[in-house]
Structures are given as structure tokens and as C-alpha cells.
C-alpha atoms as a PDB file:
ATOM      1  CA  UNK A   1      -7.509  19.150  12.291  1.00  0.00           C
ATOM      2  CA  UNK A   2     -10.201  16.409  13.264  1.00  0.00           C
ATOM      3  CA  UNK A   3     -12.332  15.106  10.960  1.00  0.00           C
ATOM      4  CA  UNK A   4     -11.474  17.049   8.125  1.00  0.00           C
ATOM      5  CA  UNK A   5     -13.693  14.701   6.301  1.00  0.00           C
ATOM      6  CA  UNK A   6     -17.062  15.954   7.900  1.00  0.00           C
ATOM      7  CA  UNK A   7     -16.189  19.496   7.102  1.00  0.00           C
ATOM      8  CA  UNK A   8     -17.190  21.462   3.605  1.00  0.00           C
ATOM      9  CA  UNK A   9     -14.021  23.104   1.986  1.00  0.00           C
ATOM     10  CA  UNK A  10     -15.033  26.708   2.948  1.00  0.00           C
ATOM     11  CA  UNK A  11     -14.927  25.371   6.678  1.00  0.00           C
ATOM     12  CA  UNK A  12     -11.553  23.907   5.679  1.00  0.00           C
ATOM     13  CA  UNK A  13     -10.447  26.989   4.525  1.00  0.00           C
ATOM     14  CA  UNK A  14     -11.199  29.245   7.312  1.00  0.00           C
ATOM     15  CA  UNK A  15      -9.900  27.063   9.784  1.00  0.00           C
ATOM     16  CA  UNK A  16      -6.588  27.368   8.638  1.00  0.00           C
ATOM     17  CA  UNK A  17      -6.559  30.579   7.199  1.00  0.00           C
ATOM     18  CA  UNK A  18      -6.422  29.623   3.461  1.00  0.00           C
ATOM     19  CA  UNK A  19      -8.209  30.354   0.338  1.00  0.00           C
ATOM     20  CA  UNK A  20      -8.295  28.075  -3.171  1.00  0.00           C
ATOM     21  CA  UNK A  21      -5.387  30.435  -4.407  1.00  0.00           C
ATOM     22  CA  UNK A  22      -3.468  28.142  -2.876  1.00  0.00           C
ATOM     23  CA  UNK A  23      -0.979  28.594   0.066  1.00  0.00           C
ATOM     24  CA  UNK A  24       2.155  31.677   0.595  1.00  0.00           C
ATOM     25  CA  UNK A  25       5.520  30.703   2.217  1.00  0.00           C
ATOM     26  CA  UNK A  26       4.535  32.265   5.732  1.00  0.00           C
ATOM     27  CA  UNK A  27       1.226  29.556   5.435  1.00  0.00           C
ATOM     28  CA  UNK A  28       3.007  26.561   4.453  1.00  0.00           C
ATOM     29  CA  UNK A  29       6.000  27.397   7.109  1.00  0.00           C
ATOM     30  CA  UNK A  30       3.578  28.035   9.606  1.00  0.00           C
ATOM     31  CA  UNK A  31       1.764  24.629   9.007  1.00  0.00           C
ATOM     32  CA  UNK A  32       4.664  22.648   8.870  1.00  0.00           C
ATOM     33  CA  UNK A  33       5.604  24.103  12.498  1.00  0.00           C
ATOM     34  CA  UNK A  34       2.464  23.016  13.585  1.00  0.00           C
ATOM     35  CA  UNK A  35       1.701  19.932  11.359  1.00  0.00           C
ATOM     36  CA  UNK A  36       4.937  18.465  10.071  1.00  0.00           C
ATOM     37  CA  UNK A  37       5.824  18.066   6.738  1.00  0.00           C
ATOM     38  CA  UNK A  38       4.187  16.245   4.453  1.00  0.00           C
ATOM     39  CA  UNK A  39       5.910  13.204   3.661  1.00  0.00           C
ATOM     40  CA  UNK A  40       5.557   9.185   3.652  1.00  0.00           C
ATOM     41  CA  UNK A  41       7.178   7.593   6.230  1.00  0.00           C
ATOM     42  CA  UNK A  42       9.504   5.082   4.836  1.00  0.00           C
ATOM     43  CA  UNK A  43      10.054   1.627   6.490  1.00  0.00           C
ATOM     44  CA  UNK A  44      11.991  -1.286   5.503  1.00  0.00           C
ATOM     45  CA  UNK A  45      10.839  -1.981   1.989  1.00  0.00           C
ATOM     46  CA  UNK A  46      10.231  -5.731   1.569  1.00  0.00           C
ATOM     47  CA  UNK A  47      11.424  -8.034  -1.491  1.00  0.00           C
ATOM     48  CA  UNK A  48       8.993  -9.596  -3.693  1.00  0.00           C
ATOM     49  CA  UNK A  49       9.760 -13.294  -2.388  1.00  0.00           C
ATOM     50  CA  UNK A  50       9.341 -11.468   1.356  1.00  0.00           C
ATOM     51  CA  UNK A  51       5.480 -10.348   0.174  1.00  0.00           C
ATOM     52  CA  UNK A  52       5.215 -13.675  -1.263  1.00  0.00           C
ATOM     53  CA  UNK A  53       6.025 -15.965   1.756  1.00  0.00           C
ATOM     54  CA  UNK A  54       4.228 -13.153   3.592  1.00  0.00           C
ATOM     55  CA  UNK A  55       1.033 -14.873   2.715  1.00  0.00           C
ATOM     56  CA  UNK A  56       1.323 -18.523   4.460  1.00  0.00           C
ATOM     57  CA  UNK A  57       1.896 -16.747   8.046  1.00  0.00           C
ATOM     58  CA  UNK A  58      -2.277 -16.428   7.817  1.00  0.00           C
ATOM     59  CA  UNK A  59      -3.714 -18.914   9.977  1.00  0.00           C
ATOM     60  CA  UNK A  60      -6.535 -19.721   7.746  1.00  0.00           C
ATOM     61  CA  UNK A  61      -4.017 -20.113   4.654  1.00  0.00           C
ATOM     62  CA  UNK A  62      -1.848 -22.544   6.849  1.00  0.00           C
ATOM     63  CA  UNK A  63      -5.243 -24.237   8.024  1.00  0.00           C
ATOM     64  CA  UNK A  64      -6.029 -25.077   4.275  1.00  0.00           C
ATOM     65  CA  UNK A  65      -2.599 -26.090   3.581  1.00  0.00           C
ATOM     66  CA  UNK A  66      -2.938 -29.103   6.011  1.00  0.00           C
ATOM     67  CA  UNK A  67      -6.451 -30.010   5.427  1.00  0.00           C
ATOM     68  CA  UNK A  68      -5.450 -30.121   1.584  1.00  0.00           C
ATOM     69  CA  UNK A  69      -1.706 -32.109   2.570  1.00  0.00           C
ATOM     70  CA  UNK A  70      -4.214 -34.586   5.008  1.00  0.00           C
ATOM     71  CA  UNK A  71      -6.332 -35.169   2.533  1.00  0.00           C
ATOM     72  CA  UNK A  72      -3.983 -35.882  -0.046  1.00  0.00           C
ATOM     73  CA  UNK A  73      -2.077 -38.382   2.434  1.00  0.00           C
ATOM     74  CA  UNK A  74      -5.988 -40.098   2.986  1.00  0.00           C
ATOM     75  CA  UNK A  75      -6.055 -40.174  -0.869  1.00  0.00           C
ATOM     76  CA  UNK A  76      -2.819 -41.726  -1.437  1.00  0.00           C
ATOM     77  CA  UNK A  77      -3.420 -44.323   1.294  1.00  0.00           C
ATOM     78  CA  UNK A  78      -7.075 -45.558   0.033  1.00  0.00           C
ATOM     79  CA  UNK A  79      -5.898 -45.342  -3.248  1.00  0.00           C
ATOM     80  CA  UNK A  80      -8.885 -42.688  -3.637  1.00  0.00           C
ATOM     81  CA  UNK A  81      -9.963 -39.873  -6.326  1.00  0.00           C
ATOM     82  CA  UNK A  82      -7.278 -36.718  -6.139  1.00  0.00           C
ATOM     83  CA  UNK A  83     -10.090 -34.161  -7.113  1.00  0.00           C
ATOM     84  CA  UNK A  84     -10.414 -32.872  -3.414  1.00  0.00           C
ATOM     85  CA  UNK A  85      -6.884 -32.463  -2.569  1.00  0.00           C
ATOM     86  CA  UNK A  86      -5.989 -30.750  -5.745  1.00  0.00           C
ATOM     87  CA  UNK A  87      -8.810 -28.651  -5.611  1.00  0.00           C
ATOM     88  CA  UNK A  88      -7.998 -27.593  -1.459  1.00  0.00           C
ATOM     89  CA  UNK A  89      -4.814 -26.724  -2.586  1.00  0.00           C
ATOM     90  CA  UNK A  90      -4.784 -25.326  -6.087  1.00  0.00           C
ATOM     91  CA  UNK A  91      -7.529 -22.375  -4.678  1.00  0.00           C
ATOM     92  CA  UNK A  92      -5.136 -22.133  -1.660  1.00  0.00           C
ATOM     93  CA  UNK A  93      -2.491 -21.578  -3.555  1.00  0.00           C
ATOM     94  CA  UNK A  94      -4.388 -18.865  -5.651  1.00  0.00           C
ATOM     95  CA  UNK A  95      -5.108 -17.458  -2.871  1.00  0.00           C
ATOM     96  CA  UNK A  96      -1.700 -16.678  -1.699  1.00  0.00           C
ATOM     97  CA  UNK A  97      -0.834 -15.482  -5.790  1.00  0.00           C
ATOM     98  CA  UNK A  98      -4.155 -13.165  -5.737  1.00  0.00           C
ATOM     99  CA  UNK A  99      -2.989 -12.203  -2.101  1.00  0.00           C
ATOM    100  CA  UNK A 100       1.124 -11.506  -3.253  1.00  0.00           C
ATOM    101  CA  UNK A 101      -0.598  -9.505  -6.259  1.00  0.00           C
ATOM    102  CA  UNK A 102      -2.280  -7.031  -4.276  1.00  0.00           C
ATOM    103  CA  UNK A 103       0.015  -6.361  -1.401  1.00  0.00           C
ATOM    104  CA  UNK A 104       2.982  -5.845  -4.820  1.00  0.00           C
ATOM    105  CA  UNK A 105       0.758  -3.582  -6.359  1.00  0.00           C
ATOM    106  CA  UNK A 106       0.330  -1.374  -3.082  1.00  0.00           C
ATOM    107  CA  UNK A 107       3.954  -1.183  -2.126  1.00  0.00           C
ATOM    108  CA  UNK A 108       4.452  -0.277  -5.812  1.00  0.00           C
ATOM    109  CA  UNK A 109       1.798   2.592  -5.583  1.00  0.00           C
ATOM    110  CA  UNK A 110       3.310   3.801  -1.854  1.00  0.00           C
ATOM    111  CA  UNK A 111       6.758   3.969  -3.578  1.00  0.00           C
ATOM    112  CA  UNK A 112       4.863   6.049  -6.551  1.00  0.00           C
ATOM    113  CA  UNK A 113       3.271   8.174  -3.897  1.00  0.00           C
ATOM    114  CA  UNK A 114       6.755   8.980  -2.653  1.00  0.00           C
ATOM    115  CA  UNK A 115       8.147   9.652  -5.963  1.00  0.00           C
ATOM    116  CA  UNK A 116       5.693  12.132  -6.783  1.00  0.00           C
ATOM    117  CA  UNK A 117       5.963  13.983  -3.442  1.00  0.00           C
ATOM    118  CA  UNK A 118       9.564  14.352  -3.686  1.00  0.00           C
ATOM    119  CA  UNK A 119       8.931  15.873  -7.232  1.00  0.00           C
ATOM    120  CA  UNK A 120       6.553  18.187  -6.096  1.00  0.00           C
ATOM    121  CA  UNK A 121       8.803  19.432  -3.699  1.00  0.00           C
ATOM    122  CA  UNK A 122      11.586  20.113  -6.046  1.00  0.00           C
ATOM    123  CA  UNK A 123       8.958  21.883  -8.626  1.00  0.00           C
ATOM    124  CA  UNK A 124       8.358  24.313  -5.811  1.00  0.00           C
ATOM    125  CA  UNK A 125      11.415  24.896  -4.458  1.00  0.00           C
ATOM    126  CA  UNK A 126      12.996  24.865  -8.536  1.00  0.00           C
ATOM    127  CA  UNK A 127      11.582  26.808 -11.852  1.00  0.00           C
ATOM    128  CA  UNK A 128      10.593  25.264 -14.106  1.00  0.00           C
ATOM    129  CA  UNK A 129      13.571  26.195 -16.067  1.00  0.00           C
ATOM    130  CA  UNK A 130      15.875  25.330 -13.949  1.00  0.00           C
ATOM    131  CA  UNK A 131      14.438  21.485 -13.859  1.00  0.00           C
ATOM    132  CA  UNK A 132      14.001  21.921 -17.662  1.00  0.00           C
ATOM    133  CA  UNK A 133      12.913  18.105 -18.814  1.00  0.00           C
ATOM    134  CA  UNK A 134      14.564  16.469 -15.980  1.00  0.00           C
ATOM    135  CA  UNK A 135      10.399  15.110 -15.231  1.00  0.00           C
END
């Protein structure tokens, strides 16, 4: 379906034959034929210290890092104030923390995602009894 986004819900709905009851075997079989199922493609998940060091392959990042190392060199050699160096490089490296944070906490929600898709799946396919307080 193409731009699903542009469409109101009853359009949704009577393009692919649904209603807000929700969807019967013969639907959801039928769209998967046609669709796929509906799952998260999982790649090579990567390691905290892989996110981290992630961040100095920017260009700009890298850019800072030797302006700020230059600069300190300069200070050190005219026996100059430390206050730009330290500053090029402290909000350089928060940068690549703030950076490290956010990428961590998507992976974390795409692994979430994942979780919760592959519970869904076993509620439908499992009664509720049958899964008891397993979630």
C-alpha cells in the first residue's frame, strides 16, 4: 500500500478488505502472501564499546579532535592559557557521550520492538491459559 499515511482509516480499511474488528485467519494469511510477515529484520547487533567508537568515524568529530590536539600542542609550546583546548575537546568529547547515548537507547528500543512482536505472536497463536504468567 503507498502512502498509507495520506489515507483516512475507512480508506485503509476498504482497501484491504478489513474492518476495526480486527483481522480473521483467511485476512492475515492472505496478507502475509502478499505482504510478508511482520517482523524486524535483525542484523548484527553491535556492542556498547562498538556504538561508542562508532562516534569518532564522523568527519566533523575527527575535525574537532585535531583542532582541539593542535591547539593544545600551540598551548604547550607558548606556554599559553589551556581554556581553548580543554574547552574544543571536553564539548567534543560530549558530543560523542550524548551521541553513544542516543544510538544505545535506539538499539535498546529496536530489541524491545522485537521482543514485543515475538510475544504478540505467541499470544495469538497460544491462550491465554496456556501461556498462563509466562508475560
Amino acid at each position: 500500500m503507498k502512502d498509507a499515511y495520506k489515507k483516512t482509516i475507512e480508506e485503509i480499511y476498504q482497501e484491504l478488505n478489513i474492518s476495526d474488528k480486527g483481522l480473521d485467519i483467511k485476512t492475515v494469511k492472505r496478507l502475509q502472501s502478499q505482504n510478508g510477515k511482520n517482523v524486524l529484520v535483525e542484523k548484527n547487533k553491535k556492542t556498547k564499546a562498538q556504538i561508542f567508537l562508532g562516534q569518532f568515524k564522523n568527519v566533523m568529530i575527527i575535525l574537532l579532535l585535531v583542532v582541539g590536539i593542535l591547539s593544545l600542542i600551540y598551548s604547550l609550546i607558548n606556554q599559553s592559557d589551556f581554556l581553548e583546548p580543554i574547552v574544543i575537546l571536553g564539548t567534543t568529547i560530549v558530543n560523542c557521550f550524548m551521541g553513544f547515548l542516543q544510538e544505545s537507547k535506539a538499539e535498546d528500543a529496536i530489541s524491545k520492538l522485537r521482543f514485543y512482536t515475538i510475544w504478540w505472536e505467541l499470544k495469538n497463536k497460544f491462550s491465554d491459559e496456556m501461556l498462563g504468567n509466562f508475560f
